[in-house]
N, C-alpha and C. Protein backbone atom coordinates (compact mmCIF):
# COMPACT_ATOMS: atom_id res chain seq x y z
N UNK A 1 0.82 -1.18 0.00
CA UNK A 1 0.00 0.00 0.00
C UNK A 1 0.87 1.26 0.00
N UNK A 2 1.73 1.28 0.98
CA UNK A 2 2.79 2.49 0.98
C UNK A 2 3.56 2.54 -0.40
N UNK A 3 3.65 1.23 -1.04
CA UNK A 3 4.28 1.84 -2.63
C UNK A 3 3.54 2.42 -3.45
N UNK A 4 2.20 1.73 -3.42
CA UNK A 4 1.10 2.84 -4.26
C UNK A 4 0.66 3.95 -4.15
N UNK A 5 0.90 4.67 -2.43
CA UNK A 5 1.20 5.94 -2.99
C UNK A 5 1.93 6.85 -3.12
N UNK A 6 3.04 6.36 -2.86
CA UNK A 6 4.50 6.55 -3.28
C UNK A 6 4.43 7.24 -4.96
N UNK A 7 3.78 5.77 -5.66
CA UNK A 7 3.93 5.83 -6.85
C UNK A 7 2.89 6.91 -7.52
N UNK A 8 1.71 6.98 -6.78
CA UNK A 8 0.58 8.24 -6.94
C UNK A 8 1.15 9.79 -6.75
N UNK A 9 1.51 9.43 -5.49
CA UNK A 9 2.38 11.04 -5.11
C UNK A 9 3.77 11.38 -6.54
N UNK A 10 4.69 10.56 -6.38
CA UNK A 10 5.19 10.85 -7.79
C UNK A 10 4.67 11.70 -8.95
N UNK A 11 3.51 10.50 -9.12
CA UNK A 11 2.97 10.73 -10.75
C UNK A 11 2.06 11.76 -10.62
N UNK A 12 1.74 12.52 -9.40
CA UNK A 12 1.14 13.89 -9.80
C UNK A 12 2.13 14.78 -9.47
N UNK A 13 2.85 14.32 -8.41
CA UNK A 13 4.16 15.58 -8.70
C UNK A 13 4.52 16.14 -10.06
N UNK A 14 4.86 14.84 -11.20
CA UNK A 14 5.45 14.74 -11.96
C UNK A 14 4.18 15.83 -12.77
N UNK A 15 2.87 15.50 -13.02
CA UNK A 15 1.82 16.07 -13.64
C UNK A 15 1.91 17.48 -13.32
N UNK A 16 2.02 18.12 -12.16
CA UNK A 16 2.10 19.45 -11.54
C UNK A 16 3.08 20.03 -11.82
N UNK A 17 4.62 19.21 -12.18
CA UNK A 17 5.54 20.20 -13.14
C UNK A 17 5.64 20.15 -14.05
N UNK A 18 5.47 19.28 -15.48
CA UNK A 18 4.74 19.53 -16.65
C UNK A 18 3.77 20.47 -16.97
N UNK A 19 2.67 20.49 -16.02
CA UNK A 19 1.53 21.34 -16.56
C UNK A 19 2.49 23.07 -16.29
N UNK A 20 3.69 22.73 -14.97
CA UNK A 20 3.77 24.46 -14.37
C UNK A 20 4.96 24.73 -15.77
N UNK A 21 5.18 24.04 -16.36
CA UNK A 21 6.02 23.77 -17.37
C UNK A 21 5.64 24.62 -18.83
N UNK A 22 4.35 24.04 -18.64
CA UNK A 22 3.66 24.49 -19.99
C UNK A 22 3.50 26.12 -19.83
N UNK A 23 3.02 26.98 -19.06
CA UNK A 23 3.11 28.25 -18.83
C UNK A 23 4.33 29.04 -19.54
N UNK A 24 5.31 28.18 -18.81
CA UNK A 24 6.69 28.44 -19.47
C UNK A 24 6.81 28.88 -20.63
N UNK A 25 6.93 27.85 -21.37
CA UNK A 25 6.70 27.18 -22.39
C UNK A 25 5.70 28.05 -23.31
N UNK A 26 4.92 27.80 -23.34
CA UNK A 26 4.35 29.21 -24.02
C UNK A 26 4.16 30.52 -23.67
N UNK A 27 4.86 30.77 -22.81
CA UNK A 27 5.56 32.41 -22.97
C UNK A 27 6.77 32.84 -23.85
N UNK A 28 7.31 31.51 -23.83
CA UNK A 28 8.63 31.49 -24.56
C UNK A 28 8.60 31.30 -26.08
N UNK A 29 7.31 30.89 -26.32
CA UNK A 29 6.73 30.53 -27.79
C UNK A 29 5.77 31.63 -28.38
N UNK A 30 5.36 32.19 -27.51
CA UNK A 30 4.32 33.27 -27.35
C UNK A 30 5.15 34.67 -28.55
N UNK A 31 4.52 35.04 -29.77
CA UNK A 31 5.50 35.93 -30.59
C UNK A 31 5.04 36.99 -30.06
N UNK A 32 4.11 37.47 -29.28
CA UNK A 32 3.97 38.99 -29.13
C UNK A 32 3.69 39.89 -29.99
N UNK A 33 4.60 40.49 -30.68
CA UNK A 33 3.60 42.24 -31.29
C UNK A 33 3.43 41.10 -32.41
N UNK A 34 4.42 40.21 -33.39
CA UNK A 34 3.84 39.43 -34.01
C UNK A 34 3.12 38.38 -34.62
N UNK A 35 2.32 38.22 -33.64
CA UNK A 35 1.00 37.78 -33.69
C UNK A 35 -0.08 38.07 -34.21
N UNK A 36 -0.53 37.35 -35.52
CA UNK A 36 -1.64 37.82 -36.36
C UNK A 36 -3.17 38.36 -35.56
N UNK A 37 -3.59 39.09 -35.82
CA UNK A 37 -4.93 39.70 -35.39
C UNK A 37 -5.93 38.25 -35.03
N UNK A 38 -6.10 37.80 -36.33
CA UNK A 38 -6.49 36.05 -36.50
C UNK A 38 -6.45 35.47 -35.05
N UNK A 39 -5.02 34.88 -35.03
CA UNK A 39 -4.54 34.66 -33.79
C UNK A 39 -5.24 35.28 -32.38
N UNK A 40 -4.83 36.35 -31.94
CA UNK A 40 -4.98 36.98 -31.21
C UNK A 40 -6.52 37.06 -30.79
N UNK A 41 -7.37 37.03 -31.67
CA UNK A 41 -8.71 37.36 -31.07
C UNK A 41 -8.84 36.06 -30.72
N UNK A 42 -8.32 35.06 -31.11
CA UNK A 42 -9.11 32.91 -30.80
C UNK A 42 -8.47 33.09 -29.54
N UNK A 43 -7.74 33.91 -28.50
CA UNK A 43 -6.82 33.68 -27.68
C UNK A 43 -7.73 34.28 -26.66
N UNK A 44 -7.55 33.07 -25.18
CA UNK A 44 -8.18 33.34 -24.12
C UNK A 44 -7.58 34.70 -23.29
N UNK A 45 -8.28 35.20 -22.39
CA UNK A 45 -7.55 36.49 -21.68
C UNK A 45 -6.48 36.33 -21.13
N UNK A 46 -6.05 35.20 -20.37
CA UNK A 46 -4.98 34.80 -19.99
C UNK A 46 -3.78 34.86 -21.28
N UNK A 47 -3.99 34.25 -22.36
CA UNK A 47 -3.07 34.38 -23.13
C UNK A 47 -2.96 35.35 -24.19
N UNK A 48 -3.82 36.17 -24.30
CA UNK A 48 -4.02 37.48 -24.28
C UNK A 48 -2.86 38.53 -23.29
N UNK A 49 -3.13 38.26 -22.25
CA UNK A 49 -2.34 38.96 -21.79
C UNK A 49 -0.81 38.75 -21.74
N UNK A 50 -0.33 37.38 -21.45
CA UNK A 50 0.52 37.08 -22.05
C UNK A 50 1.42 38.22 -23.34
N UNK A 51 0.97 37.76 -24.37
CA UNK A 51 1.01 38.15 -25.50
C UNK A 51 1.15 39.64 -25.55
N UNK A 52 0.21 40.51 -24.93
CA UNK A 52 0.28 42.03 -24.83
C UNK A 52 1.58 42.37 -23.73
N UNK A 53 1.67 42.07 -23.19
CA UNK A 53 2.61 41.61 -22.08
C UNK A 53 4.02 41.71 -22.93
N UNK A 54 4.52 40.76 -23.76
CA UNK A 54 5.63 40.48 -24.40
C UNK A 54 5.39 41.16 -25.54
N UNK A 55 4.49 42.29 -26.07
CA UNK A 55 4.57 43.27 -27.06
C UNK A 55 4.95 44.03 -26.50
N UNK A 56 4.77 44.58 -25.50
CA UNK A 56 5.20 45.77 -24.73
C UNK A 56 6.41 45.85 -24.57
N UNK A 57 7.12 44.42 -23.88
CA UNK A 57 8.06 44.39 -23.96
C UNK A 57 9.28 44.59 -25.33
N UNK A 58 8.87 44.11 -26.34
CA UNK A 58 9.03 44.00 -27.38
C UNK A 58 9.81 45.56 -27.76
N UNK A 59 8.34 46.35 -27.43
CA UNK A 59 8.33 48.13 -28.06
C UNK A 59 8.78 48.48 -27.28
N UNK A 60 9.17 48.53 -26.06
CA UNK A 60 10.25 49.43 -25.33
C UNK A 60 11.47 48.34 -24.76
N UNK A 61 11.69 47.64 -25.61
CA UNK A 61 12.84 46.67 -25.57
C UNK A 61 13.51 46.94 -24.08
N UNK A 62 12.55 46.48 -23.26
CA UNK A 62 12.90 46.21 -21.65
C UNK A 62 12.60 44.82 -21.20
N UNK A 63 13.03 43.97 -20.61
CA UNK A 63 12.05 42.86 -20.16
C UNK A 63 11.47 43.20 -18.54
N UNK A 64 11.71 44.29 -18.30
CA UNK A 64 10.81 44.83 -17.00
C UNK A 64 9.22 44.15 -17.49
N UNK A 65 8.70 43.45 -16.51
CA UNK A 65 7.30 43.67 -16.41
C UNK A 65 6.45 45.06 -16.60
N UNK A 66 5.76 45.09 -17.42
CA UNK A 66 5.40 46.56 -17.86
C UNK A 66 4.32 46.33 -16.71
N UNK A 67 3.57 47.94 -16.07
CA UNK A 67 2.60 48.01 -15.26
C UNK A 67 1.12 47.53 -16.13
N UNK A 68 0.57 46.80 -15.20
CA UNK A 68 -0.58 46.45 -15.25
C UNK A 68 -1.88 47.22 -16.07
N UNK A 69 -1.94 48.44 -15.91
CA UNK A 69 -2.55 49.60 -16.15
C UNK A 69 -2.07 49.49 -18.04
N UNK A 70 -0.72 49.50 -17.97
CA UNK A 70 -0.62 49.79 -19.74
C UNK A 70 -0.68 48.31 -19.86
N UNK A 71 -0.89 47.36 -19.23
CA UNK A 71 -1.15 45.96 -20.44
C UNK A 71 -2.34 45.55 -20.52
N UNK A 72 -3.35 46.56 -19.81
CA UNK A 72 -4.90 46.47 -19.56
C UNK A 72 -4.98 47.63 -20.79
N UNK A 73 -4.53 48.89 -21.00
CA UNK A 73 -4.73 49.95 -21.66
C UNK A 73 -4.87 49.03 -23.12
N UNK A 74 -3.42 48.37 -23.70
CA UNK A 74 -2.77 48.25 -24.69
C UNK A 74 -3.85 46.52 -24.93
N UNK A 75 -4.22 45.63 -24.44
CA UNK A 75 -5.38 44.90 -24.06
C UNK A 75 -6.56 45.58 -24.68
N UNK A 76 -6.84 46.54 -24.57
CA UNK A 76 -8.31 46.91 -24.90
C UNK A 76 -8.21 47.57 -26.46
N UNK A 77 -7.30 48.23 -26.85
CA UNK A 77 -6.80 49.21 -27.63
C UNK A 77 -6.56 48.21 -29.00
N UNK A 78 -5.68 47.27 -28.83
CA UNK A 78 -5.62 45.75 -29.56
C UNK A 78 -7.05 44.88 -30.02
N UNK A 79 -7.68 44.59 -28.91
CA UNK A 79 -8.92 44.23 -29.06
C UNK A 79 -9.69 44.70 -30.21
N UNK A 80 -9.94 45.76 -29.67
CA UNK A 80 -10.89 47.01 -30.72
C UNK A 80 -10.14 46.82 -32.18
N UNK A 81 -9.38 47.12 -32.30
CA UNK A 81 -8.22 47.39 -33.54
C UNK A 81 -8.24 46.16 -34.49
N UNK A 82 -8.09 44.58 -33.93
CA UNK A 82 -7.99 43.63 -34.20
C UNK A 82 -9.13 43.12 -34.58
N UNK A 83 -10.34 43.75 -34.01
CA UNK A 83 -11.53 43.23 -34.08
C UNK A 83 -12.24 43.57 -35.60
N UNK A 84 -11.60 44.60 -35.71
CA UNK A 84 -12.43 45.70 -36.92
C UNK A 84 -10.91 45.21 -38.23
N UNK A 85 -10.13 44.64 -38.22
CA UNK A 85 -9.21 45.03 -39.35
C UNK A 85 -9.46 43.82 -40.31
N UNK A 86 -9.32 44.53 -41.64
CA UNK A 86 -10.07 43.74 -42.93
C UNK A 86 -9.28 42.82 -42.84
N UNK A 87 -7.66 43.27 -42.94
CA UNK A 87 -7.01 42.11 -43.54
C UNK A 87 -6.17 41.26 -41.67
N UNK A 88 -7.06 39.79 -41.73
CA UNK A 88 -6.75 39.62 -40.48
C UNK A 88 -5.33 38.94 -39.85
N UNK A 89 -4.49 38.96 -41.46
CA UNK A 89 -3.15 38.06 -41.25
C UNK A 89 -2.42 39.50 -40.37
N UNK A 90 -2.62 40.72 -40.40
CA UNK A 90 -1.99 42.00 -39.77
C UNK A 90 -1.42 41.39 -38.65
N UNK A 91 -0.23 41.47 -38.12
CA UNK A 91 0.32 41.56 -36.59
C UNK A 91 -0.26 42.55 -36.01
N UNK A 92 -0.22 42.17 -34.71
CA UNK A 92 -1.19 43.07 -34.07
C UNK A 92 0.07 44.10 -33.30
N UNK A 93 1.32 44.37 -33.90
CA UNK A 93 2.17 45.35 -33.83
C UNK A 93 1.60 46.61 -34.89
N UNK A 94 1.02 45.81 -35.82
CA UNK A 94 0.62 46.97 -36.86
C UNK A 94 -0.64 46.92 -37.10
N UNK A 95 -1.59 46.53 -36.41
CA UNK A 95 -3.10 46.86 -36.42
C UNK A 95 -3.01 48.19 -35.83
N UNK A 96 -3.76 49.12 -36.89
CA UNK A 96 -4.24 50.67 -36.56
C UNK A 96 -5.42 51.23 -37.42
N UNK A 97 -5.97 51.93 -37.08
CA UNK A 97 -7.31 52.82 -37.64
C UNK A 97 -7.27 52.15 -39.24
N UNK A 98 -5.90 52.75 -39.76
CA UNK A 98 -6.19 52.25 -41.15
C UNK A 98 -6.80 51.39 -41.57
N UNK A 99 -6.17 49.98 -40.79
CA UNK A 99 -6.49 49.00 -41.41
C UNK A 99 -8.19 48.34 -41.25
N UNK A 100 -8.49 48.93 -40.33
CA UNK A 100 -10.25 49.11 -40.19
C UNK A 100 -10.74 49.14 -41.55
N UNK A 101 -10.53 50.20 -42.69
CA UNK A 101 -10.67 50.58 -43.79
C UNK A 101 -10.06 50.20 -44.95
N UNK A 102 -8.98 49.82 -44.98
CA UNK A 102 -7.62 49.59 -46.04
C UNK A 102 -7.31 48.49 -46.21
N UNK A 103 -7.34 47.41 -46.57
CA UNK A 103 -6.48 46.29 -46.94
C UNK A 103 -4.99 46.07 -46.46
N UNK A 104 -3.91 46.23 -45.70
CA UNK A 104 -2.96 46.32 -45.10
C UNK A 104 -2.30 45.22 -45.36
């Protein structure tokens, strides 16, 4: 009995750093400002933020955690932008007013 849950405790240890793994893992995969509009809108808020997160970083080439406030600002601003642009392959580095209207 004590080996079985030996062997239980293991195998969710093991499950609990894989999954804390995967976070990782796609932050590190995560392209940020270049990320198609496409993309970006199928993407949950969590990875959403992510993503706005490592654009920011991107545009003021810091890896400081940017404040909360501009990745909520730059979050909403994206949204809108991404939501409305014709052509949806656009990175959402270069989704702007135009492309609402323009083919880009």
């Amino acid at each position: 009995m004590h080996v079985t849950l030996t062997r239980t405790g293991l195998g969710v240890a093991a499950v609990a750093l894989l999954l804390a793994g995967c976070t990782d893992i796609e932050r590190a995969l995560n392209q940020g400002g270049d990320t198609t509009c496409k993309d970006y809108v199928k993407q949950d808020q969590d990875t959403k933020r992510t993503t706005i997160t490592k654009f920011i970083k991107q545009q003021t080439q810091n890896d400081h955690e940017p404040a909360g406030t501009a990745v909520d600002a730059t979050m909403v601003q994206v949204d809108l932008l991404c939501g409305a642009q014709i052509n949806q392959d656009t990175p959402i580095k270069r989704a702007d007013v135009a492309g609402i209207f323009i083919n880009k």
